[in-house]
Protein backbone atom coordinates (compact mmCIF):
# COMPACT_ATOMS: atom_id res chain seq x y z
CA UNK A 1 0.00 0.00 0.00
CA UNK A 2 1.17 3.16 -0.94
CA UNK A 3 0.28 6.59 0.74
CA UNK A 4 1.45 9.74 -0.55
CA UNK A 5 0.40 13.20 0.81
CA UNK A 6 -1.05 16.59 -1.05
CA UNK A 7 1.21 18.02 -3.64
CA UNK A 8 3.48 19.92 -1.61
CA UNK A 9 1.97 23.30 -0.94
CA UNK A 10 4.43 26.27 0.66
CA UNK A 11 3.46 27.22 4.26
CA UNK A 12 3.11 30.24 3.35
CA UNK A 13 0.60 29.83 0.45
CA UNK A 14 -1.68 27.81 3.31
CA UNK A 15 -1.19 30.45 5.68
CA UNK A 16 -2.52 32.94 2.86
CA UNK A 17 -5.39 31.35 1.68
CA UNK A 18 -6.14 30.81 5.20
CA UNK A 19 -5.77 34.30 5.71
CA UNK A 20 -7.64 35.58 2.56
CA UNK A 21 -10.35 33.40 3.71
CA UNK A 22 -10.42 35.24 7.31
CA UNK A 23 -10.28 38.71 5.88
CA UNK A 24 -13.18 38.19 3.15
CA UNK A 25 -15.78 36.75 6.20
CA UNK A 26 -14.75 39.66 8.33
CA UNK A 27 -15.59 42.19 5.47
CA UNK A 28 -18.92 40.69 5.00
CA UNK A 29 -19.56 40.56 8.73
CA UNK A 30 -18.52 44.20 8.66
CA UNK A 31 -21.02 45.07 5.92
CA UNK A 32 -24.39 42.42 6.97
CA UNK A 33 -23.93 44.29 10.12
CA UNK A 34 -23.93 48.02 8.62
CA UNK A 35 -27.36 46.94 6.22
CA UNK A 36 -29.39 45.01 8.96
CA UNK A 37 -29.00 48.41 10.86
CA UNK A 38 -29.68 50.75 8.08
CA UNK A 39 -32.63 48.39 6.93
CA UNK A 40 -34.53 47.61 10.46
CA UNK A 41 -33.80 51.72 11.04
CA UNK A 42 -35.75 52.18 8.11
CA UNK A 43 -38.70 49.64 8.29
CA UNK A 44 -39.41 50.68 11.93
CA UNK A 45 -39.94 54.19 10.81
CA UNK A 46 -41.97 53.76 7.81
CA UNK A 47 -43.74 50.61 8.78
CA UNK A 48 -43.01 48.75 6.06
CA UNK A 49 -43.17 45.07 5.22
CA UNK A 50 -40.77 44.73 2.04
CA UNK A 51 -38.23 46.78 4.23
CA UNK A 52 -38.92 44.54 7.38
CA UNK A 53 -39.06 41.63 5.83
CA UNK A 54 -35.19 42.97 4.12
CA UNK A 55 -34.30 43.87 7.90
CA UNK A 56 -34.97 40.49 8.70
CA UNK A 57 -33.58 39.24 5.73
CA UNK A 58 -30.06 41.29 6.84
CA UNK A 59 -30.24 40.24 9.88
CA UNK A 60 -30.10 36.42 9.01
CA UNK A 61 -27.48 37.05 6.80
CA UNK A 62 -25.41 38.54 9.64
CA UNK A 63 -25.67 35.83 11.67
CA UNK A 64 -24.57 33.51 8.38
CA UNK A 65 -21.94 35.84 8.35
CA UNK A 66 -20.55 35.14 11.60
CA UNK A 67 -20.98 31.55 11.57
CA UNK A 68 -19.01 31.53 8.53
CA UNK A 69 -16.23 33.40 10.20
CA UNK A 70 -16.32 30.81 13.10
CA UNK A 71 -16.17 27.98 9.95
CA UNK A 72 -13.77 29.29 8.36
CA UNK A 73 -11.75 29.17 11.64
CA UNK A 74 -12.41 26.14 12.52
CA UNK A 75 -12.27 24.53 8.96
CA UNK A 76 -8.12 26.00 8.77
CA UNK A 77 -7.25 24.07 11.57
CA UNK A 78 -4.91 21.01 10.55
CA UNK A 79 -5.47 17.71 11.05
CA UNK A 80 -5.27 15.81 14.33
CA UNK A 81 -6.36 12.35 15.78
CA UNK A 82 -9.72 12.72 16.03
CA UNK A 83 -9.93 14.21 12.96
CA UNK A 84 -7.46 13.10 10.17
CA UNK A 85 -8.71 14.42 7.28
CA UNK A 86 -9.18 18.20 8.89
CA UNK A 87 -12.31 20.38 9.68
CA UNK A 88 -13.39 21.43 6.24
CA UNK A 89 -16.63 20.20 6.83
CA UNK A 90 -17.30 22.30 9.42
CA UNK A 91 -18.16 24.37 6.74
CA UNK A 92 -20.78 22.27 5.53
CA UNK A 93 -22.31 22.34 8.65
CA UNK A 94 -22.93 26.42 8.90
CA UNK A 95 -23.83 26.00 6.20
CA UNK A 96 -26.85 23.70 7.03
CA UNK A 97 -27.43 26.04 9.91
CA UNK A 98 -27.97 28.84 7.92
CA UNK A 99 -30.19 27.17 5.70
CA UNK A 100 -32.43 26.44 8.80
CA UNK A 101 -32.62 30.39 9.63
CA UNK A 102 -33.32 31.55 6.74
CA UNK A 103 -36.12 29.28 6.21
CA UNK A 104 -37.37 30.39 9.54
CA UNK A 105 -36.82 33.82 8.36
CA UNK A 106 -38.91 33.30 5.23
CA UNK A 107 -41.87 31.84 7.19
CA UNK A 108 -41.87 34.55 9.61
CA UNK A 109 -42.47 36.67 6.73
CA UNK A 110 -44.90 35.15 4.51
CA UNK A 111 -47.13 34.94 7.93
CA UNK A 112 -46.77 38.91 8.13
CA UNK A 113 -47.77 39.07 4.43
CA UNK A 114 -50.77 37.05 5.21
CA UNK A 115 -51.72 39.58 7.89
CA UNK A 116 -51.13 43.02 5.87
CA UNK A 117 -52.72 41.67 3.00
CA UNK A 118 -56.10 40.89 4.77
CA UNK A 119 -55.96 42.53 8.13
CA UNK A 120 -56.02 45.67 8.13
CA UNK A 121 -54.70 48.31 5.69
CA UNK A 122 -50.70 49.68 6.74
CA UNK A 123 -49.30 51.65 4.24
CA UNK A 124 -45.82 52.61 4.63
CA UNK A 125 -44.97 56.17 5.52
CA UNK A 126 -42.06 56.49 2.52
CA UNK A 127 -39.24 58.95 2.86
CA UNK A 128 -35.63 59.00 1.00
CA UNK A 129 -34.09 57.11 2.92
CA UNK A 130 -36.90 54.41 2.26
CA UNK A 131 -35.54 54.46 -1.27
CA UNK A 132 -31.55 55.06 -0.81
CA UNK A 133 -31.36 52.08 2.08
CA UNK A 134 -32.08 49.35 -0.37
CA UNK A 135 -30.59 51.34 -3.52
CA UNK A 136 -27.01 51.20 -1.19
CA UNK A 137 -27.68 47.45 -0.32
CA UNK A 138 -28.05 46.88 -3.99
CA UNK A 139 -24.27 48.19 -4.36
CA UNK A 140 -23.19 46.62 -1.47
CA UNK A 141 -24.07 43.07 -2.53
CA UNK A 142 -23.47 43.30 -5.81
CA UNK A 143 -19.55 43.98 -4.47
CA UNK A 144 -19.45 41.71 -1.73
CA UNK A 145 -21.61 38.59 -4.15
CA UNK A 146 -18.34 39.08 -6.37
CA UNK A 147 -15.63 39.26 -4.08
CA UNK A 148 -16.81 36.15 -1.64
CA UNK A 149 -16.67 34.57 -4.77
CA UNK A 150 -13.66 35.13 -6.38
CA UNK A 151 -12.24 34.17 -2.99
CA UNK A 152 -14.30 31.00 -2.41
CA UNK A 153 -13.05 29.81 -5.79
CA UNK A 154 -9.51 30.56 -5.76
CA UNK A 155 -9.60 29.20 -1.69
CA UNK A 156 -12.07 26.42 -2.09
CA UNK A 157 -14.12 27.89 1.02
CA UNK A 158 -18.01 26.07 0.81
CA UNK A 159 -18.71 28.89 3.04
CA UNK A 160 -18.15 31.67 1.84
CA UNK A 161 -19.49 30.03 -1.88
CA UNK A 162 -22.73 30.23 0.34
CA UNK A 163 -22.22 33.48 1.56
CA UNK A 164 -21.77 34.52 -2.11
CA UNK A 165 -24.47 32.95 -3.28
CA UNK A 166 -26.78 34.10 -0.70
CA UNK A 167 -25.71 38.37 -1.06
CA UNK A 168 -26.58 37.12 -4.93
CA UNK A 169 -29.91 36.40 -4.07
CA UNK A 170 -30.31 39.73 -1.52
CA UNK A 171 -29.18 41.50 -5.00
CA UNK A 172 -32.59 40.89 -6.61
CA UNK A 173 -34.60 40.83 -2.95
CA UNK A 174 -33.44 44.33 -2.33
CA UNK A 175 -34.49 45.23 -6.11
CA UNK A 176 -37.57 44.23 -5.60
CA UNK A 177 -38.27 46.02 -2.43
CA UNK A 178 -37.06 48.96 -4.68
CA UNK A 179 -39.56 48.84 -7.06
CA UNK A 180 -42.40 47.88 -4.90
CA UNK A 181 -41.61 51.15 -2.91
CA UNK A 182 -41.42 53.03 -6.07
CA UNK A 183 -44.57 51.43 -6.63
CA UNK A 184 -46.55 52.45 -3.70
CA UNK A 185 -44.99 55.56 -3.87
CA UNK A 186 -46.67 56.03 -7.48
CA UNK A 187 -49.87 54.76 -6.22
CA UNK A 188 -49.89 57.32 -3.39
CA UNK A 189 -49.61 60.23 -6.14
CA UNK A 190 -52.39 58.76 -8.24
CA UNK A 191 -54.55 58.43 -5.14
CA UNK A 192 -55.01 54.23 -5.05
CA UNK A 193 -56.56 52.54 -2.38
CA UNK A 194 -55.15 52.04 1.11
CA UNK A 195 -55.85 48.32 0.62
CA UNK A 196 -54.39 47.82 -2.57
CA UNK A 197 -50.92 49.85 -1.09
CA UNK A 198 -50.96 47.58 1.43
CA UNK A 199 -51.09 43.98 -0.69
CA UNK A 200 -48.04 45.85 -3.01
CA UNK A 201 -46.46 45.84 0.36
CA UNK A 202 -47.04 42.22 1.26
CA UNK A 203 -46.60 41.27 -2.15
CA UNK A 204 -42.89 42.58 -2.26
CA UNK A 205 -42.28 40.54 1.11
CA UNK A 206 -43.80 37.31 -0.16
CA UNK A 207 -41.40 37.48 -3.14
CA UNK A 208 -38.21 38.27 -1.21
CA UNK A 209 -39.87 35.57 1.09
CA UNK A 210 -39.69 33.38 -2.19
CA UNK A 211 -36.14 34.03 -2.97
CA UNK A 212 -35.00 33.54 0.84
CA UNK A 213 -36.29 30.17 0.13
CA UNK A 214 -35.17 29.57 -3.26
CA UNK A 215 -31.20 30.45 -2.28
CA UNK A 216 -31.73 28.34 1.27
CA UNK A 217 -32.85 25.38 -0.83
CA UNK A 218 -30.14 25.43 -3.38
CA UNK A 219 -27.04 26.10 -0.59
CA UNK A 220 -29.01 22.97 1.55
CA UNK A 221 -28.41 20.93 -1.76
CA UNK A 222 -24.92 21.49 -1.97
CA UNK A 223 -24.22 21.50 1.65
CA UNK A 224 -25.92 18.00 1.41
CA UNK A 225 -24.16 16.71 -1.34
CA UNK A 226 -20.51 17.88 0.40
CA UNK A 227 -21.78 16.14 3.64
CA UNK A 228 -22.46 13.02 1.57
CA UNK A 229 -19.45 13.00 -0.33
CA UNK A 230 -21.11 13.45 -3.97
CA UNK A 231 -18.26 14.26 -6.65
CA UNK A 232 -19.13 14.58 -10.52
CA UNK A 233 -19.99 11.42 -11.98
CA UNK A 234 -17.03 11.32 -14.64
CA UNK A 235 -14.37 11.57 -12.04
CA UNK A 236 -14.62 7.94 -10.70
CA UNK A 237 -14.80 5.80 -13.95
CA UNK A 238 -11.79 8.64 -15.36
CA UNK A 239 -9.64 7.36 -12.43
CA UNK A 240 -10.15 4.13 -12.94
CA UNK A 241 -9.46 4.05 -16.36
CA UNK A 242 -5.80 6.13 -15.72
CA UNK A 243 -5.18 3.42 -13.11
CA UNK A 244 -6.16 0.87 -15.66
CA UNK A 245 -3.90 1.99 -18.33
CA UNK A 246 -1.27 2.40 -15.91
CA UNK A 247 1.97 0.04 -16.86
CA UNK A 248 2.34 -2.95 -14.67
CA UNK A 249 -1.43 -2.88 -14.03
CA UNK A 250 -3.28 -5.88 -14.93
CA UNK A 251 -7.11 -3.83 -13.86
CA UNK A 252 -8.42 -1.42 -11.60
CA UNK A 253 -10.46 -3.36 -8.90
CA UNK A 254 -12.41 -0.24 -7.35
CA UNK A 255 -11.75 3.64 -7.12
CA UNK A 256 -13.49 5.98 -4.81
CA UNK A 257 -12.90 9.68 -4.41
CA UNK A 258 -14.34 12.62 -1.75
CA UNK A 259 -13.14 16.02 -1.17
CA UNK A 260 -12.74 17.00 2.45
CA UNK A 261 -13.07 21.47 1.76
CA UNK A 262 -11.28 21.59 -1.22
CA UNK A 263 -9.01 18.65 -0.61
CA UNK A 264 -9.80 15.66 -2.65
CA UNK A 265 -8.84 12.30 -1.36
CA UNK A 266 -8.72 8.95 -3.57
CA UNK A 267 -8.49 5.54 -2.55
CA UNK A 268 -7.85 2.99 -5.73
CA UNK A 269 -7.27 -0.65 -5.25
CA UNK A 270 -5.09 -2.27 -8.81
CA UNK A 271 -4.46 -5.80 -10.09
CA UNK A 272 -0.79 -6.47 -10.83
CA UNK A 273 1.03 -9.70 -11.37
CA UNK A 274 1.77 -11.86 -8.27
CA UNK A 275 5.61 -12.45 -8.02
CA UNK A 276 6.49 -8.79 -8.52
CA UNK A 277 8.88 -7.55 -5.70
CA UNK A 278 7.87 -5.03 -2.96
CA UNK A 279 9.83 -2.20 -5.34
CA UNK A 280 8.08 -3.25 -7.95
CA UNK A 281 4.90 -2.83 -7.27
CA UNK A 282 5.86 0.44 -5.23
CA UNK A 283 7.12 1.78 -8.91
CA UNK A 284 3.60 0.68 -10.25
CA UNK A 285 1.66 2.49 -7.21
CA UNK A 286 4.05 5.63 -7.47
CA UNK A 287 3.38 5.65 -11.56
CA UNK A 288 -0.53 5.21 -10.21
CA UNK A 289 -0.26 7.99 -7.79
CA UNK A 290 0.86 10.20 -10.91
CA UNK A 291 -1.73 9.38 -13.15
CA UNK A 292 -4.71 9.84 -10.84
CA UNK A 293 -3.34 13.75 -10.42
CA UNK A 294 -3.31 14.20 -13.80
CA UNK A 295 -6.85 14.28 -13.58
CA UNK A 296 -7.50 15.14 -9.78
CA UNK A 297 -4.76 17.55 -9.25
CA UNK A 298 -3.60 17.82 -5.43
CA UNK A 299 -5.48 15.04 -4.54
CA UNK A 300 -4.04 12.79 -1.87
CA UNK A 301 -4.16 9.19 -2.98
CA UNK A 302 -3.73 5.60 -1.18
CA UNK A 303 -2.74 2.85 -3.83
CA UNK A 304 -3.76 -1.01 -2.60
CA UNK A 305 -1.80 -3.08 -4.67
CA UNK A 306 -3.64 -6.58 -4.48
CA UNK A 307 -1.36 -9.23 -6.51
CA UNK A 308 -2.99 -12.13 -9.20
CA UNK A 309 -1.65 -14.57 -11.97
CA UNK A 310 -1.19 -12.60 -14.90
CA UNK A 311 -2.54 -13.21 -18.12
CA UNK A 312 0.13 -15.31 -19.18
CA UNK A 313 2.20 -16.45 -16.13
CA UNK A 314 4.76 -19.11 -16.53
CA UNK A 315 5.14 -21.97 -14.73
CA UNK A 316 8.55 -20.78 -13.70
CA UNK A 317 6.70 -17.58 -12.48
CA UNK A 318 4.53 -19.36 -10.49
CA UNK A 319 6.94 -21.50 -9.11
CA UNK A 320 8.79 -18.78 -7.18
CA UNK A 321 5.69 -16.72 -6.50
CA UNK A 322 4.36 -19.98 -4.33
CA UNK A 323 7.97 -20.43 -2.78
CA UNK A 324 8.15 -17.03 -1.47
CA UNK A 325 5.02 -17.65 0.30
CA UNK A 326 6.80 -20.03 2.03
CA UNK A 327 9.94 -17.83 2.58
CA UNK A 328 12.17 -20.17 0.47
CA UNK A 329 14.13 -19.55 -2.15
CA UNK A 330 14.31 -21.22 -5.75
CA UNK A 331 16.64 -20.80 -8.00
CA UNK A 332 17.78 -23.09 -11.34
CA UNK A 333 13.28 -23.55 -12.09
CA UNK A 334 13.63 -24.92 -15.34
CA UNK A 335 10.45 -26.26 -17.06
CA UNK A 336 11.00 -29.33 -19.59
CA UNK A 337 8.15 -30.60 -21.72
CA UNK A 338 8.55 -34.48 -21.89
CA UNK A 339 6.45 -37.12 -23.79
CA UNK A 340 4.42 -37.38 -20.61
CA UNK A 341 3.64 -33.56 -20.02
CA UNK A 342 5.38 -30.67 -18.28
CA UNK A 343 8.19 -31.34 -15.98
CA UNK A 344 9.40 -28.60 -13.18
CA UNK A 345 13.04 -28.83 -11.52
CA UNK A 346 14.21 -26.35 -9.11
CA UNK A 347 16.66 -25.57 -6.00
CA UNK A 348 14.99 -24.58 -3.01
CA UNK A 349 16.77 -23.13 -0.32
CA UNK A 350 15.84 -23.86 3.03
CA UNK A 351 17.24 -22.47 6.66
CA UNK A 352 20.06 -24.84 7.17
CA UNK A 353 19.03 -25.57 10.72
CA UNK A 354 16.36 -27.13 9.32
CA UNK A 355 15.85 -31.35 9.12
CA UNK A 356 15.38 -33.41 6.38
CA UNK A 357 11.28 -34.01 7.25
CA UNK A 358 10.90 -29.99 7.90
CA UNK A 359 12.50 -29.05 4.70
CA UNK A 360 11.18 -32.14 2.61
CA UNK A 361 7.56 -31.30 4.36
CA UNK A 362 8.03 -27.70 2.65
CA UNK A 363 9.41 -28.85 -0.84
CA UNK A 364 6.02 -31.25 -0.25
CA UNK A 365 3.58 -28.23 0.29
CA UNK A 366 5.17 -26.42 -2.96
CA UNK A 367 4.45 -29.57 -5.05
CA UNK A 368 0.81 -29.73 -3.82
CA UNK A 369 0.43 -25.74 -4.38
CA UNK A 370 2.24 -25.75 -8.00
CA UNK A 371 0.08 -28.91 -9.00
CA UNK A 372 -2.75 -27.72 -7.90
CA UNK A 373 -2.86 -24.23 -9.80
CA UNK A 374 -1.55 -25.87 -12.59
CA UNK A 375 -2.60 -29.60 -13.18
CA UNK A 376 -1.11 -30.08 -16.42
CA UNK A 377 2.27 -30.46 -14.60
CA UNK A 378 3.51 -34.16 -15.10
CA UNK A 379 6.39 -33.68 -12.77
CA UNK A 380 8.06 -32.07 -9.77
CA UNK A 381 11.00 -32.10 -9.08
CA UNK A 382 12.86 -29.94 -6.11
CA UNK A 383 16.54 -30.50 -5.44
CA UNK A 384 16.46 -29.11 -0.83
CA UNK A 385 19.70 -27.41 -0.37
CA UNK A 386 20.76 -25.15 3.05
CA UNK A 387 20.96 -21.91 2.54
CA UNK A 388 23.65 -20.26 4.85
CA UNK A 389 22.47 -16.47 6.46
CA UNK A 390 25.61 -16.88 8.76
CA UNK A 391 28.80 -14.99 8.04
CA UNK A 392 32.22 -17.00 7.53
CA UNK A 393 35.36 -15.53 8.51
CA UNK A 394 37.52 -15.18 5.22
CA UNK A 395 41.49 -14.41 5.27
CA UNK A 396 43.12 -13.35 2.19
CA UNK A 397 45.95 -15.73 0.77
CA UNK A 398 48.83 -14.75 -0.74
CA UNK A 399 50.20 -17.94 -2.79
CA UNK A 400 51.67 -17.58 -5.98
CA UNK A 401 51.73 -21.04 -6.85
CA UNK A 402 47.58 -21.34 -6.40
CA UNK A 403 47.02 -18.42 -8.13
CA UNK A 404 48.82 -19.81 -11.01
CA UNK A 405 46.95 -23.23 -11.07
CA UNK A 406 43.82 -21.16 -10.51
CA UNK A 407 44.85 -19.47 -13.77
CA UNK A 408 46.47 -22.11 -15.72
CA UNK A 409 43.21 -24.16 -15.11
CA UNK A 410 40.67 -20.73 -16.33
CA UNK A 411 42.66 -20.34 -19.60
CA UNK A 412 42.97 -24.23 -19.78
CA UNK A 413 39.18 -24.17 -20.89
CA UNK A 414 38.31 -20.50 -21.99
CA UNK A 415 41.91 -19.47 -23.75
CA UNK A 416 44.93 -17.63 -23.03
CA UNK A 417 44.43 -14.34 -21.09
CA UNK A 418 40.52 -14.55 -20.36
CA UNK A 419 41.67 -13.92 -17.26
CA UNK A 420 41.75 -10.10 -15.46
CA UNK A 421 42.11 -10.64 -12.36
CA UNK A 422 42.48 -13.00 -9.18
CA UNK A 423 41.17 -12.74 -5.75
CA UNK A 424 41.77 -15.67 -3.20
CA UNK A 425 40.75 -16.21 0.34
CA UNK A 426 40.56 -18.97 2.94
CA UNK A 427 38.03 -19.99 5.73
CA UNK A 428 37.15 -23.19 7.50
CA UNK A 429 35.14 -24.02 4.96
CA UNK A 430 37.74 -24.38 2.37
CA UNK A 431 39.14 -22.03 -0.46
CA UNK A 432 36.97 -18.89 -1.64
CA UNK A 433 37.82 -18.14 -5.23
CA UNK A 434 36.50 -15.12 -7.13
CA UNK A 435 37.58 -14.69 -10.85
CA UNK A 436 36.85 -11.73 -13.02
CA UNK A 437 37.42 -13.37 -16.85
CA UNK A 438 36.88 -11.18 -20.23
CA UNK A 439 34.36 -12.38 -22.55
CA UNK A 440 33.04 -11.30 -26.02
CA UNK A 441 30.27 -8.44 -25.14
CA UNK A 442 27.83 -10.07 -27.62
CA UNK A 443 27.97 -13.57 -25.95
CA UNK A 444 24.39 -14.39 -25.72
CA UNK A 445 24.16 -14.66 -22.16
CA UNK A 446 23.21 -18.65 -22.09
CA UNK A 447 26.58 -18.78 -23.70
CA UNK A 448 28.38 -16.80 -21.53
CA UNK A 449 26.91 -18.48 -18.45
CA UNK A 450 27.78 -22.00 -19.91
CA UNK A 451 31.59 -20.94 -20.36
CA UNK A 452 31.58 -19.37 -16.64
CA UNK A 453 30.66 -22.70 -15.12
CA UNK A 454 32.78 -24.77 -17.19
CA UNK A 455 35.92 -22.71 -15.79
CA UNK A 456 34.45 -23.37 -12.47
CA UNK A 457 34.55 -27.03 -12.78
CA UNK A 458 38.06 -26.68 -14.21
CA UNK A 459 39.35 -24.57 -11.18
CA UNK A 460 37.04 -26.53 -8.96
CA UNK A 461 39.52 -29.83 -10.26
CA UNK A 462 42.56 -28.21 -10.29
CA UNK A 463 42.20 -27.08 -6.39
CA UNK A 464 40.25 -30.03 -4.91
CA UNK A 465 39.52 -28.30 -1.21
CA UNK A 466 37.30 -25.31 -2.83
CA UNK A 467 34.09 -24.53 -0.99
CA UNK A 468 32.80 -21.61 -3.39
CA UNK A 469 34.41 -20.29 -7.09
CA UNK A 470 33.13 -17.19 -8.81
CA UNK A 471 33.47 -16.35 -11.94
CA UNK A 472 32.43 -12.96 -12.50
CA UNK A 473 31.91 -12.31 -16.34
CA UNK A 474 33.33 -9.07 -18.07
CA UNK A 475 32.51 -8.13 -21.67
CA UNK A 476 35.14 -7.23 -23.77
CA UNK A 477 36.06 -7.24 -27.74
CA UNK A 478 34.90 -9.57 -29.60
C-alpha cells in the first residue's frame, strides 16, 4: 500500500489562503452588520413590510456571516487524531445552519404578508431614505456577491461560496423592495386605495420571502451533497481508467474519491502480477499515484496493490511466486516438456538448521500448491539445499603457486588471457575463489553463463579443497 500526501503546498501559500479566507468573512460581517442596521432603522420608521421583511432578511445574513467566520476558523485548523482528514466540513455544517434560519426567516415573513394583506390596511410612511437604504444594499451586494466569490473559488471555502451565493440572491430581494416602494410611492400620487398599497407591500415581502427560500434550498443541496461525499460522476470511472492503463497494471479493482473542503482524497485498489517484488509494485503504485493527479490535481491518494496470476504467467513464475510464500528460495526452475507432459526442476533453499522431514515437508507443500494451480504439470522435481544467512570468517591468501593453477586451469578451458584478475581467500570451509574473466560483449548470455561454469569445474579440479568459485563475467572485444 502506498500513501502519498497533497502536492506539496508552501506554508506560506496555506497560511494565505487561510488568511484571505479570514479577511473576506470579516468584510462581510462588517457590511451584513452596517445593512441590517440601516434596513430595520428604516422599516421601523416607515412601517413597512418589504423593508422589514429585508431587515430580517439582513439580519439572518449577519448571523450567516458570523458563523461563517467561526467555519472558516475552525475549517483551517490542521489535522489531528480525532480528525485526520481536517475540519473542512465544518463548513458544511454552517452551512446547514444557515439554511435552517433563513427558512425560519422566510416563514416569519410570509405569515406577516398574510396579515397586511387581509388585516387591516398599513401603508408605509415612505421617505428617501426608504428608497436610498435598499438602492445602497443593492451596491453593497453586488460587491461583496463578487468578491466572496472570487475568494471561495480561488480558496475552495463552501462557506463563503454560500455566503456569495446568498448576497446574490439579496441583489434581486433588495431590487424588488425597490420597485415595490417606487410602486406604492406612485400609487400614493395617483390616489389608489389604502388596501391595494398595502397587498403591493405584502406582495414585495412574499417574493423576497420566495427568494430567501429559493437560495436556502439550493445552498441545503450542496451543503448535502458535500456532507455526503457526492463528486461529478465522470471523475470515478476517469480514475479508474488512468489506473487501468497504468503500466504494470493488470485492472483497476475499485476507485473511490471525496473532497474534504477543497481537498480531494482517492483511494484505488489495482491488479498487478503476483511475483512482482515489494519495489516493484511500489514503482507501479508511485506511476498510479501520478496518473490519478493528472486528472485530480492535489489530490491525496492511497494505492492497494492486491497481486494475481497474470494473463500469461509461466510456470517458472509461479513456481517462485508460491515459494516465497513459504519464505524459500528457488533458484535453477527450469520447465521441460517431456512425452508425458510438463516437468518442473528447481533448488529450493531452506534455513540450514532445518531437518530433512521440515525441509522435505516444505518442498512437499510447494508440489501440492504448483500442482494444484496448474494440473497439467507431469512432474516435480525440487533438489532441498541449506541456505547459509551466517557470516564466515575469510582471510586473504597470498600464494603464488595457487594463483597460477587457478589461472592455468581458467585459460585451460576458456583461452589464453581470459583472465583479469584474481582474488583468493581462505576460511574453515575451504578455499573462496573469485575470478573476473573477459568475454566477447555479444555472448548471448546462455553462452556466456555455460563458459563461466565450465571454468568453475576446471578450477574446482585443479584445487580439490574449494568450498565456493566465482566467476564474474566481463565483456570485452569480440
Amino acid at each position: 500500500m502506498t500513501d502519498r500526501p497533497l502536492v506539496p503546498q508552501d506554508t506560506a501559500l496555506r497560511d494565505d489562503r487561510a488568511r484571505r479566507k479570514q479577511n473576506a468573512a470579516i468584510q462581510s460581517v462588517v457590511a451584513s452588520v452596517l445593512l441590517t442596521v440601516a434596513k430595520a432603522t428604516v422599516s421601523v420608521l416607515t412601517g413597512s413590510l418589504a423593508l422589514l421583511s429585508e431587515a430580517l432578511h439582513s439580519g439572518l445574513d449577519l448571523v450567516g456571516t458570523i458563523l461563517s467566520f467561526a467555519a472558516v476558523r475552525v475549517s483551517n485548523r490542521p489535522p489531528d487524531q480525532n480528525h485526520p482528514y481536517g475540519h473542512a466540513k465544518a463548513e458544511n455544517l454552517a452551512a446547514l445552519f444557515a439554511v435552517f434560519l433563513l427558512t425560519t426567516t422566510s416563514l416569519a415573513i410570509l405569515y406577516e404578508a398574510y396579515r397586511k394583506a387581509f388585516g387591516t390596511p398599513e401603508v408605509p410612511d415612505l421617505t428617501p431614505y426608504s428608497f436610498a437604504v435598499p438602492a445602497g444594499a443593492i451596491l453593497v451586494d453586488w460587491r461583496r456577491s463578487r468578491y466572496l466569490r472570487r475568494v471561495a473559488a480561488e480558496t475552495g471555502s463552501e462557506a463563503l461560496a454560500a455566503d456569495a451565493a446568498n448576497f446574490a440572491g439579496d441583489l434581486w430581494s433588495s431590487a424588488i423592495v425597490l420597485i415595490a416602494l417606487i410602486a406604492i410611492a406612485a400609487g400614493e400620487a395617483l390616489g389608489w386605495p389604502a388596501a391595494w398599497l398595502s397587498r403591493l407591500d405584502a406582495a414585495a415581502g412574499v417574493v423576497v420571502a420566495g427568494l430567501i427560500v429559493h437560495v436556502a434550498w439550493g445552498l441545503m443541496g450542496r451543503s448535502v451533497n458535500a456532507l455526503m461525499d457526492e463528486v461529478p460522476k465522470h471523475l470515478v470511472p476517469a480514475l479508474e481508467q488512468v489506473a487501468a492503463a497504468t503500466p504494470g497494471v493488470v485492472e483497476t479493482a475499485s476507485a473511490r474519491l471525496h473532497y474534504v473542503g477543497d481537498k480531494p482524497y482517492a483511494d484505488l485498489v489495482v491488479h498487478v502480477p503476483r511475483g512482482l517484488t515489494l519495489e516493484e509494485s511500489e514503482a507501479i503504485s508511485e506511476d498510479v499515484i501520478a496518473h490519478v493527479r493528472g486528472v485530480v490535481p492535489g489530490a491525496d491518494v492511497v494505492v492497494h496493490t492486491h497481486p494475481v496470476p497474470a494473463a500469461h504467467e509461466q510456470a517458472t513464475d509461479l513456481a517462485r511466486v508460491i515459494a516465497s510464500r513459504r519464505a524459500v528460495g528457488v533458484h535453477h526452475v527450469r520447465v521441460f516438456a517431456t512425452p508425458q507432459g510438463l516437468r518442473l526442476d528447481m533448488h529450493m533453499e531452506v534455513p540450514a538448521q532445518q531437518t530433512l522431514a521440515e525441509a522435505h515437508a516444505i518442498a512437499d507443500s510447494v508440489e501440492a500448491a504448483l500442482r494444484a494451480e496448474m494440473p497439467a504439470l507431469a512432474a516435480v522435481e525440487i533438489h532441498i539445499e541449506p541456505r547459509h544467512d551466517e557470516t564466515h570468517p575469510v582471510m586473504p591468501l597470498d600464494d603464488p603457486a595457487l594463483r597460477e593453477a587457478v589461472r592455468a586451469a581458467a585459460e585451460g578451458v576458456a583461452g589464453p588471457g581470459v583472465v583479469s584478475r584474481i582474488e583468493l581467500g581462505g576460511s574453515r570451509l575451504g578455499y573462496i575463489v573469485t575470478l573476473h574473466c573477459t568475454l566477447p560483449g555479444s555472448l548471448p548470455i546462455t553462452e556466456a553463463h555455460a563458459r563461466t561454469a565450465e571454468i568453475e569445474r576446471a578450477v574446482r579440479a585443479a584445487l580439490g579443497h574449494s568450498y565456493r568459485v566465482t566467476v564474474h563475467p566481463e565483456p570485452g572485444g569480440d
